[in-house]
Every structure is written in structure tokens, then in C-alpha cells.
Protein backbone atom coordinates (compact mmCIF):
# COMPACT_ATOMS: atom_id res chain seq x y z
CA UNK A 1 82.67 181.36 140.19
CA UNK A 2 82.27 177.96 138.90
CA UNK A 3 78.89 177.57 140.39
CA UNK A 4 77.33 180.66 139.15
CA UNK A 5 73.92 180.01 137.23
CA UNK A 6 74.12 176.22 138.20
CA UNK A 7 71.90 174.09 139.94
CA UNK A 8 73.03 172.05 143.13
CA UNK A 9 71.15 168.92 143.87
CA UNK A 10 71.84 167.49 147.48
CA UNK A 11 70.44 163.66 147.75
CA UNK A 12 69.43 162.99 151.20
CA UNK A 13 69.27 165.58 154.51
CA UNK A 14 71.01 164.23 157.19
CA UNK A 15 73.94 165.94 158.76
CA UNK A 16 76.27 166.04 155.79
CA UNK A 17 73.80 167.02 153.30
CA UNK A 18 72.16 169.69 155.41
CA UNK A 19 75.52 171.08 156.35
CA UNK A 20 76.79 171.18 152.33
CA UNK A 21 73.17 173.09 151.43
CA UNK A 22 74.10 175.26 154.29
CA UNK A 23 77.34 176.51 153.31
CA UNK A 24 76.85 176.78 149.61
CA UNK A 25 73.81 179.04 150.50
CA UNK A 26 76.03 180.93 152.48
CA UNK A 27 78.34 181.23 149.02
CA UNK A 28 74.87 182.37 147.19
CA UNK A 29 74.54 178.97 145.14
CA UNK A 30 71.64 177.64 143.97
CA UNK A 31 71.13 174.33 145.69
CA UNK A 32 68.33 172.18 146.72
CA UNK A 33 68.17 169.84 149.68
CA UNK A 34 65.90 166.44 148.03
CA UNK A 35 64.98 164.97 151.24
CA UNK A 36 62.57 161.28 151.43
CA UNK A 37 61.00 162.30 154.98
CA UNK A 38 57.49 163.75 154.26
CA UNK A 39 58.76 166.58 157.12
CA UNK A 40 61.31 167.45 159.20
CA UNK A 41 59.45 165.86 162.55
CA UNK A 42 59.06 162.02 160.69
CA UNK A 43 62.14 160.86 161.19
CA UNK A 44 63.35 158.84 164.36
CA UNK A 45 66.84 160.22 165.02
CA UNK A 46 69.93 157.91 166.41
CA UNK A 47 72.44 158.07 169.05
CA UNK A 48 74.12 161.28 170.26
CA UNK A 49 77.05 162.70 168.31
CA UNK A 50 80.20 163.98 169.49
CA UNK A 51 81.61 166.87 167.01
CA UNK A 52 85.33 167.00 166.77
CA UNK A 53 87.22 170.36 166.50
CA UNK A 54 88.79 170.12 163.26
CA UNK A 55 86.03 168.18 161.11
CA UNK A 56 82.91 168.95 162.44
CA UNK A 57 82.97 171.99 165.19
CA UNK A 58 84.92 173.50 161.91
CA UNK A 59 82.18 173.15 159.43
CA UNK A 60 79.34 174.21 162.00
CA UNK A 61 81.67 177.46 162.53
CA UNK A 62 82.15 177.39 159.15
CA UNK A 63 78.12 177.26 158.68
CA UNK A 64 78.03 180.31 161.76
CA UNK A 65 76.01 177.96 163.11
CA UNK A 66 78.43 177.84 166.23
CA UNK A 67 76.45 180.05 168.91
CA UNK A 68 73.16 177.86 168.28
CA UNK A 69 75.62 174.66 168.30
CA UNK A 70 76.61 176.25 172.06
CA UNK A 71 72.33 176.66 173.02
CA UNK A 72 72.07 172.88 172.68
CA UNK A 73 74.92 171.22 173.05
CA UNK A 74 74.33 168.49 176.26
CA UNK A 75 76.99 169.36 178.48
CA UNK A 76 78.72 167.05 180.39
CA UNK A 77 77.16 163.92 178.15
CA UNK A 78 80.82 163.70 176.83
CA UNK A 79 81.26 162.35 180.15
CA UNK A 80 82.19 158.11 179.92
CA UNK A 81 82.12 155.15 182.35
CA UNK A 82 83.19 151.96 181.92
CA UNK A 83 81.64 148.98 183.39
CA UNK A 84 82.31 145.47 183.23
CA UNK A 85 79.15 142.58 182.59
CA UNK A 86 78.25 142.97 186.09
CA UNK A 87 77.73 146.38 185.86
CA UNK A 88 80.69 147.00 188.26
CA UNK A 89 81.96 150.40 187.83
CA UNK A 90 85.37 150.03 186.05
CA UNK A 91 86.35 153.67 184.96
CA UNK A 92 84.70 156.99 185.05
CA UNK A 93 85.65 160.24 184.44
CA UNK A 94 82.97 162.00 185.93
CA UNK A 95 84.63 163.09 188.93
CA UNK A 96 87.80 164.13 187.16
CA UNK A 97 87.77 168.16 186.34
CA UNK A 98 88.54 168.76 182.36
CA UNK A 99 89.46 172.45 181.61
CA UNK A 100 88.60 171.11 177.93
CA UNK A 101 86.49 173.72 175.93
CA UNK A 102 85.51 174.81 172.68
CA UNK A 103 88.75 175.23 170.60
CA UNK A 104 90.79 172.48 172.83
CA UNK A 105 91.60 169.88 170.38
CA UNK A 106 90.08 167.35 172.70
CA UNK A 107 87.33 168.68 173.31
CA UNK A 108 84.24 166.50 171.87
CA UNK A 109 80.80 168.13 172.89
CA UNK A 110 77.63 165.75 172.69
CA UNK A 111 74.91 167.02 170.88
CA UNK A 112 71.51 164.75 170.09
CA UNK A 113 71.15 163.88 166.72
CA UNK A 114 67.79 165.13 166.32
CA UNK A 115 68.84 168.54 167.56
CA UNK A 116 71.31 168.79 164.97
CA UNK A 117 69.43 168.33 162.36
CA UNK A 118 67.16 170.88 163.45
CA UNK A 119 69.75 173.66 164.05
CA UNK A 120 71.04 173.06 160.33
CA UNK A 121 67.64 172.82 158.81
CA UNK A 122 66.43 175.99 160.53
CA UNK A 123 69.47 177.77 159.00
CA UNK A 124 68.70 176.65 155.10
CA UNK A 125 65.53 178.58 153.26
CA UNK A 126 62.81 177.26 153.40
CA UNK A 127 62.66 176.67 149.45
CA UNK A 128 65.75 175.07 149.26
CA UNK A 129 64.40 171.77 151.10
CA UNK A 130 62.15 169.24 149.02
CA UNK A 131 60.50 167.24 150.97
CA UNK A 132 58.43 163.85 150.37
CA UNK A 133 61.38 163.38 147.64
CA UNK A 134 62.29 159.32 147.67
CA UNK A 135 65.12 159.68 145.04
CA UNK A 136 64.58 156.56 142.04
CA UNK A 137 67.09 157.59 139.25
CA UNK A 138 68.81 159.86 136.95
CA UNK A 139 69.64 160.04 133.66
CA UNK A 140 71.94 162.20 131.61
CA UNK A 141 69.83 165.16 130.62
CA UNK A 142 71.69 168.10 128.33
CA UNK A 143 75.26 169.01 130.37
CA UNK A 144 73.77 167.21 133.85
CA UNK A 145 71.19 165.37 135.23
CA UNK A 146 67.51 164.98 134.89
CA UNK A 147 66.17 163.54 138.72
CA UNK A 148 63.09 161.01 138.94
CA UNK A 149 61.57 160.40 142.25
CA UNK A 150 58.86 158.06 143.88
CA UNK A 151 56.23 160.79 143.88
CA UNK A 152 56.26 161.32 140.05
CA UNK A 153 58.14 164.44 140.77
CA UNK A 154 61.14 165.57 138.04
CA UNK A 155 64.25 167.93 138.69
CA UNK A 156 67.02 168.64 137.05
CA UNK A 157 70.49 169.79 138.46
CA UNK A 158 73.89 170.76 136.76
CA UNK A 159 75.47 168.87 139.51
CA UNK A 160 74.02 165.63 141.80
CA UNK A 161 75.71 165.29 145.69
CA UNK A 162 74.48 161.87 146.75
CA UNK A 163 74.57 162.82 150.47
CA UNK A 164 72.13 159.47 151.19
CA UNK A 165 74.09 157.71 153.19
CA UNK A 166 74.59 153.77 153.57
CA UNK A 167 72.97 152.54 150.94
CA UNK A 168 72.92 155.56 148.89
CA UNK A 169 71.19 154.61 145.73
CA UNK A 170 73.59 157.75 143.98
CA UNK A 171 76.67 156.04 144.86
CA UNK A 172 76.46 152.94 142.07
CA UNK A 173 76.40 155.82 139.64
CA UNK A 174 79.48 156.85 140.70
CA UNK A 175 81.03 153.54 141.49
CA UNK A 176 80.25 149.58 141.59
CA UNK A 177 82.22 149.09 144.58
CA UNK A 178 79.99 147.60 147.72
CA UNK A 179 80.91 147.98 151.19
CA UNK A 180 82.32 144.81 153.25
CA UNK A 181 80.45 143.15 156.08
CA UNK A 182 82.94 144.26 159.45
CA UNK A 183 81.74 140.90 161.31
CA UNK A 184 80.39 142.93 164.31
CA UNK A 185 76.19 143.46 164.17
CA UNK A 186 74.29 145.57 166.80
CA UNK A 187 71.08 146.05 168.17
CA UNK A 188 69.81 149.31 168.86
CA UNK A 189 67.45 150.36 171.42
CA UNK A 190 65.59 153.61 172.51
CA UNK A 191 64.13 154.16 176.18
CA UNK A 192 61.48 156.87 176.88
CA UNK A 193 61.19 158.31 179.95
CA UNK A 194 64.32 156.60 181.13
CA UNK A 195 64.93 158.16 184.72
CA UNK A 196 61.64 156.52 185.45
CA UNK A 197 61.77 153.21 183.69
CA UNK A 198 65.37 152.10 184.24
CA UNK A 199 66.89 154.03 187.18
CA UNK A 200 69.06 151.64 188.13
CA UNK A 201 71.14 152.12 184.79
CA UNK A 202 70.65 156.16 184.85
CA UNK A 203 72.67 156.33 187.92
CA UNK A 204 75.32 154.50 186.32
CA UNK A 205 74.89 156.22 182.87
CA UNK A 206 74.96 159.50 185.15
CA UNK A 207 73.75 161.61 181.80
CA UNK A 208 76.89 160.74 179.96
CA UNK A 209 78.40 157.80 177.74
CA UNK A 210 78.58 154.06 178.98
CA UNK A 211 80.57 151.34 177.29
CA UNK A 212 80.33 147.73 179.45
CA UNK A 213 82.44 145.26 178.15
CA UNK A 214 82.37 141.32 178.75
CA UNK A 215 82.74 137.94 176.87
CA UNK A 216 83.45 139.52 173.49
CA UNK A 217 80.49 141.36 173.97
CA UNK A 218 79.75 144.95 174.46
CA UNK A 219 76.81 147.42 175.30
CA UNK A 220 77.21 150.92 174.52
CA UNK A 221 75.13 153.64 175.49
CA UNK A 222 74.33 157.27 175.27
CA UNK A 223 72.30 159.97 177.03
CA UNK A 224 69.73 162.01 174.18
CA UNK A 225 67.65 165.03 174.84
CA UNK A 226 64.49 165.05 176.49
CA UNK A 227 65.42 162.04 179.11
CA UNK A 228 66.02 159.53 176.40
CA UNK A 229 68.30 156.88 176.37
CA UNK A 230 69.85 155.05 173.35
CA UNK A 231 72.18 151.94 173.33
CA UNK A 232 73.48 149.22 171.33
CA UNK A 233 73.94 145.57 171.77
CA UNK A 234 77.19 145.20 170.23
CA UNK A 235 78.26 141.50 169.32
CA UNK A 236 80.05 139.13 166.51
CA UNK A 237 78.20 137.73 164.44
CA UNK A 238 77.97 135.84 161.21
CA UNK A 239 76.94 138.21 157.73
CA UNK A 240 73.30 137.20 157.61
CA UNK A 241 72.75 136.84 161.20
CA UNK A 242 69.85 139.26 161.33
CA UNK A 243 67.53 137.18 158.12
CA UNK A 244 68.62 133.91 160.16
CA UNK A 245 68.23 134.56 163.21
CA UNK A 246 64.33 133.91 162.67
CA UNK A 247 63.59 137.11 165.30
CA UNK A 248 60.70 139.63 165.60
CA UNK A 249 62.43 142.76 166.39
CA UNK A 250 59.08 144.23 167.31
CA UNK A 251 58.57 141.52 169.97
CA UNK A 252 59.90 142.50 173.10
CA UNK A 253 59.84 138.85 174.92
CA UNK A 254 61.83 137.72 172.06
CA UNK A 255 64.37 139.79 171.92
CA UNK A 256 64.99 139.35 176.22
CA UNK A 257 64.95 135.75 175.89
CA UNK A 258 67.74 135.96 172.83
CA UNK A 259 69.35 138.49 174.99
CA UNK A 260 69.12 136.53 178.25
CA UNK A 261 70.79 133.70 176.11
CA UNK A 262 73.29 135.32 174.18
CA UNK A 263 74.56 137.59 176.84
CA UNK A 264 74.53 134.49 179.59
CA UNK A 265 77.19 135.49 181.44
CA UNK A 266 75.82 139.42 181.79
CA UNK A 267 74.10 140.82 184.93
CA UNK A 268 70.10 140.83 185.10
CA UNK A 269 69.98 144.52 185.60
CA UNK A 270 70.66 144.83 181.98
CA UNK A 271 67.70 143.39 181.25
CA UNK A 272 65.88 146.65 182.18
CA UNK A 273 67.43 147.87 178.81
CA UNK A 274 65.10 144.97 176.58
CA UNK A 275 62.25 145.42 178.92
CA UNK A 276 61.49 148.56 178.39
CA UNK A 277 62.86 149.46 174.81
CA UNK A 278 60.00 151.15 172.94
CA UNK A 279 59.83 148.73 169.73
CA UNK A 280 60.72 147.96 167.23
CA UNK A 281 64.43 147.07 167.77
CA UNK A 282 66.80 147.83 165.29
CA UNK A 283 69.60 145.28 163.92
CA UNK A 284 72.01 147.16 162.38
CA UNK A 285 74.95 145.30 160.63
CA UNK A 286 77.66 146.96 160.84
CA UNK A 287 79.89 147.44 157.20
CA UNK A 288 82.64 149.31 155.93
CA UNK A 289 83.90 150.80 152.21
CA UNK A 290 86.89 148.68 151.28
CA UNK A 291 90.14 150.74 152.38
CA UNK A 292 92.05 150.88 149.30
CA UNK A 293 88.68 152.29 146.94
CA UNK A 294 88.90 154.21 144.04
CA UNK A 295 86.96 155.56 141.27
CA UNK A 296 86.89 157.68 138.08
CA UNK A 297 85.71 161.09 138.79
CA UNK A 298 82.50 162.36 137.08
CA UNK A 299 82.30 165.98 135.63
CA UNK A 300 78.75 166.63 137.22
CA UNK A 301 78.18 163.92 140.51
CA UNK A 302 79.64 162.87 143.43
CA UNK A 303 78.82 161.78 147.22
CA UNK A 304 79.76 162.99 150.60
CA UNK A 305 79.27 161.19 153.75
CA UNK A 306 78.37 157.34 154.59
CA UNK A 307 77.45 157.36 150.90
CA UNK A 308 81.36 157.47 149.89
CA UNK A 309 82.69 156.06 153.12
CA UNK A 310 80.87 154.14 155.41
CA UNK A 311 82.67 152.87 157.87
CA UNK A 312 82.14 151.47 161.53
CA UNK A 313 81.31 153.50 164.36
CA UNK A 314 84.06 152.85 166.56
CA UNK A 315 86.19 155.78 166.20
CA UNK A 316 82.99 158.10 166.49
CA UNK A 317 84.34 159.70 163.15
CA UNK A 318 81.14 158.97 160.79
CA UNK A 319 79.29 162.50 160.81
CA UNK A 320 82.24 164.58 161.85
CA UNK A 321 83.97 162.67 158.34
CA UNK A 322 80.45 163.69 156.34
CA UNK A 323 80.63 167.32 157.77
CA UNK A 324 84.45 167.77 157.04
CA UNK A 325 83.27 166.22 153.28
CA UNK A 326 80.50 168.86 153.26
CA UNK A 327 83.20 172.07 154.42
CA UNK A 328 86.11 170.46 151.93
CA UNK A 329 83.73 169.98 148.95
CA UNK A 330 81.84 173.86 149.46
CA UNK A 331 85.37 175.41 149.51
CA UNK A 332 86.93 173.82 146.63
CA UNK A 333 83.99 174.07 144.13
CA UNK A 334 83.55 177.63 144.93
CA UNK A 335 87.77 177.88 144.78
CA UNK A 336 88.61 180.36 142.01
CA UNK A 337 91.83 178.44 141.33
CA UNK A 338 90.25 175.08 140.09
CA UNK A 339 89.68 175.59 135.91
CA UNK A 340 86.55 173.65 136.08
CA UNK A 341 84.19 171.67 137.88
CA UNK A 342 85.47 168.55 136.96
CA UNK A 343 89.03 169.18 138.47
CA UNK A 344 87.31 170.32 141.99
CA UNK A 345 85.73 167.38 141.89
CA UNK A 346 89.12 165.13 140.94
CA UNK A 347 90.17 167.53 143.99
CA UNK A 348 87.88 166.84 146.63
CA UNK A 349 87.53 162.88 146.05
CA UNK A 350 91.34 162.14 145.78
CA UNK A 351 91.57 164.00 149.53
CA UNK A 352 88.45 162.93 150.83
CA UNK A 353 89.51 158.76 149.92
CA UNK A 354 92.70 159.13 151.42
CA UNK A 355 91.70 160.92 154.54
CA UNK A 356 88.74 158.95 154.58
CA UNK A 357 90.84 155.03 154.33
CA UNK A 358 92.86 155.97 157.58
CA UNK A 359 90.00 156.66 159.66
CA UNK A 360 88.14 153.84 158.10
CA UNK A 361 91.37 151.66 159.32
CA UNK A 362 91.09 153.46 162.56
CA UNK A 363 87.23 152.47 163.54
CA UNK A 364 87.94 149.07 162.20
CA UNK A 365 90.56 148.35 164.68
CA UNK A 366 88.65 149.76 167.82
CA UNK A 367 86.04 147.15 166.71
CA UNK A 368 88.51 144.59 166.98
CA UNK A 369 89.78 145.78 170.19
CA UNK A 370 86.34 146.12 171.97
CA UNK A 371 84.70 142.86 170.56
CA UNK A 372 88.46 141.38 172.25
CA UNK A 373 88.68 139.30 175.28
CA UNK A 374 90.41 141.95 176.86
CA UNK A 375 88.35 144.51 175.73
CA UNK A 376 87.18 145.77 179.44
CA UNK A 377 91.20 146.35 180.61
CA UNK A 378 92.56 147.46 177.31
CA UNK A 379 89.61 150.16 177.16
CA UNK A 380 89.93 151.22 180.94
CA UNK A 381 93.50 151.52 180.60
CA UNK A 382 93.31 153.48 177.53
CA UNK A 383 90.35 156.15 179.11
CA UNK A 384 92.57 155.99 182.64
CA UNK A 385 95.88 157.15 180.45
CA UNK A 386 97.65 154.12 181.36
């Protein structure tokens, strides 16, 4: 095997770093998970995810992670309404019976991000996660690389996997090409508690998914474990709206009276969402990897996830794409038929850039389409079948 007596160094634990450690442990290689969160409990986790059966179901059965996937899956949060500004009910799908299941190609089960990432940590050892690890810089060190991070700590690895998503500080040794600003910025919120403080929108939400539409506008919104609800303002905007717009996204009364302004035309019961967001809010331009990228491959590095493809999230394809990187990229480097390391790696990037540019394509479009002003009837129509 080509990864016999070699080190593999993982940059960054989220889903498509975890998942790579995971399998390649499976395969008996030696790889280490370099992870900046002091511990697995520090991070704030994001909105739900919804696995797809043949990128990322297929690398958690891949992982034989599938059974625990099963435990803690939220079922029924693949469940979506539609609502217009006024909250009107437009679409929902919540009534309609799905024989949909695990190995229908449709099938998309929810699972909170944070309980992801602790099924796939709780599979790797224990001594193959380095934690407190705030990657600097490399440097070329005998036949790979020697690692420096912000704790004085050193490493070296036969082979780097930047695996640290958006702005992946392994990517620019890979390639100078920067990601593109989409035009669309959103604002994330988190509720606590969310039955109690905003039951008015629970009963619509109804556990599930919720996408209202109105005036080029959108708000999107997900049930997470433990009663939580996450959304997303979703809006145009120009490239450096979030320096200009002179706001304190840890002041609540700010951000309602911005909202109450931008989103004029919206009903007031949306305002529950700004009310009683636990700060800070989080502005989160939304960019994408330029379609037609390419690079020269490297005999010893390359990246995996947001890191090599960001894209928006429109499609709902950005962690299934990292996972499917993570199953593609364990197989072929442990692939007998590749005659070195270098090649798997000429392998896996030349698939994983094509496959990646349509989807990119894909989740740009929807952005279009739901930031259109027909966004509410050309998204109920599409959900109804129509």
C-alpha cells in the first residue's frame, strides 16, 4: 500500500476531515486529525444537514458509522414549508405520506450538525485528534512537510489534507486562486429554547425546514437538536456590505431596526426571530470557487471540502460534496493500481474539480432563482411537482 509507514496530516475537523481520518483508520493508516478548537464541546455548530445517498449516506456507510447515523438522525426535519412574507402558508409537505427511506435515492435525512461531528469523532482514536492546533504554516521538510502551529507546537507529515474549510490557510499552497463574491450575504441566527420563545413560528416550522420568500428576499430556517432553531436572513447585497454597513452584530436592537427596514414589506411576526436570537449574529457572505479552476497537482498535499470548493449553499451539496471528497480520496490513495502517490492525487483532484464545477453551477443558480421576484411561485411549484 502506498500509505504504509506514512504519516497523514488532516488540517481542520469538521465533517470532511473527521470523515477522511475515519476511513483511513479504518484502512490502518497513520493519520492525525490537527484540529484549532481547544475540545470537541467549544465549537458553536451551524444549521442542520441533510446527507444525500450517494455522497454522504455513502461515506458514513462507508465509515460503518450508519447504525449510529440511524440513533440520531431527526426524523421528519426533512419535512419543508413554504411561506410567503406574510407568513401565509404556501406549500407543505407535512401532510403528504413519503415511503422514502434509507437507500431511496431521494431520501435526505436531517441530522444536526453538532451531532455529526460527534458521531464521527467518537469513532476516530482518541490519539489521532490534536487538539488546541491553530495551523500557521509549512515548509518543505525532507520528502513532505514540517507543520508549525499557533501553540509553538511542530509536526511533520508525509502528506498534508487541508480539510479547513473556507478560508483554508492550506489551500494557497496548493493554489492562488480566490473564491468569487456570489452577490447574496446572510445573516444567521440561533434561538434557544425556541418552543417557548417564538411559538408562533414553531407551529409553522412544525420541526422541519422553512423557506419564506418575498421581495427578493428570503428567510430560511431549520429545526436543530435539543429545541433549537437556526435561520438565515438571506438577501442581495453589495461585496462589502457587512464592513459598511456600520452594524453591531452583537446588538440585538440594531439588528431589528435594520431588519424592520430592510425587510419593510415582511410580516411583524418575523420579528420574533431578531428578538430573541441569542447574540452575536452572524453575517456570512456568501462566495463561491470560480467554476472553471484548476491547478498543478502536488506529490505530498491537497484539500478536500469547502477548502477546494466552496460554493453556495443553495443546492444543500456543501458537506455531502466534502464527505464524497473524503470517501473518493481514502479509496484511491489506498488503490493498489495507482504507481504512486502523486498519480492518486492527479486522480482524485481531476474528478473531484469536475464533479465539484457542476454542483457549484447548480447552487449558484438556485441562488438566483430564490433571491428572484418570483422566487415564492417558482419554489412552490417546484416542491408541489408542478
Amino acid at each position: 500500500m502506498m500509505l504504509q509507514n506514512k504519516q497523514i496530516a488532516i488540517i481542520g475537523g469538521g465533517p470532511g476531515g473527521l470523515t477522511l481520518a475515519r476511513l483511513l483508520q479504518l484502512k490502518g493508516v497513520n493519520v492525525k486529525v490537527y484540529e484549532r478548537d481547544v475540545d470537541r464541546s467549544a465549537r458553536v455548530q451551524g444549521s442542520p444537514l441533510d446527507l444525500h445517498e450517494n455522497s454522504g449516506l455513502a461515506a458514513i456507510r462507508k465509515a460503518e458509522l450508519l447504525g449510529e447515523f440511524k440513533n440520531h438522525y431527526m426524523e421528519g426535519a426533512d419535512r419543508t414549508t413554504i411561506t410567503n412574507e406574510k407568513a401565509e402558508i404556501v406549500f407543505s409537505d407535512h401532510e403528504i405520506y413519503k415511503e422514502e427511506d434509507f437507500g431511496h435515492e431521494h431520501f435526505r435525512p436531517e441530522i444536526d450538525r453538532g451531532v455529526l461531528r460527534k458521531i464521527l469523532l467518537a469513532s476516530i482514536q482518541p490519539e489521532n485528534l490534536v487538539w488546541n492546533s491553530h495551523f500557521l504554516s509549512m515548509e518543505k521538510h525532507h520528502d513532505g512537510w514540517l507543520l508549525h502551529f499557533k501553540n509553538g507546537m511542530k509536526a511533520y507529515a508525509d502528506i498534508v489534507i487541508g480539510a479547513d474549510g473556507a478560508n483554508s490557510k492550506i489551500r494557497p499552497y496548493i493554489t492562488d486562486i480566490e473564491a468569487f463574491y456570489s452577490g447574496i450575504t446572510m445573516l444567521e441566527g440561533n434561538i434557544y429554547d425556541a418552543e417557548k420563545r417564538v411559538p408562533e413560528i414553531t407551529q409553522i416550522l412544525r420541526g422541519g425546514k422553512l423557506m419564506a420568500f418575498g421581495n427578493e428576499k428570503n428567510i430560511l430556517m431549520g429545526q436543530k437538536a435539543d429545541g433549537v432553531i437556526g435561520f438565515y436572513a438571506s438577501f442581495k447585497a453589495e461585496e462589502h456590505w457587512v464592513s459598511k454597513s456600520g452594524l453591531d452584530f452583537s446588538d440585538t436592537s440594531q439588528i431589528l431596526d435594520w431588519f424592520k427596514k430592510h425587510y419593510a414589506e415582511w410580516s411583524p411576526i418575523w420579528n420574533q426571530l431578531f428578538e430573541n436570537t441569542t447574540t452575536p449574529f452572524i453575517p456570512r457572505p456568501i462566495n463561491c470557487m470560480p467554476l472553471n479552476q484548476t491547478w498543478e497537482t502536488l506529490p505530498n498535499a491537497t484539500i478536500i471540502g469547502d477548502a477546494a470548493h466552496l460554493m453556495p449553499p443553495f443546492a444543500g451539496e456543501g458537506v455531502n460534496m466534502a464527505m464524497l471528497d473524503a470517501l473518493e480520496l481514502s479509496e484511491i490513495l489506498t488503490d493498489v493500481k495507482h504507481a504512486s502517490i502523486y498519480n492518486a492525487l492527479v486522480s482524485y483532484e481531476t474528478a473531484m474539480r469536475k464533479r465539484a464545477s457542476v454542483i457549484a453551477q447548480e447552487s449558484l443558480d438556485n441562488g438566483n432563482i430564490m433571491h428572484h421576484v418570483d422566487a415564492l411561485s417558482t419554489m412552490s411549484n417546484f416542491f408541489s411537482g408542478q
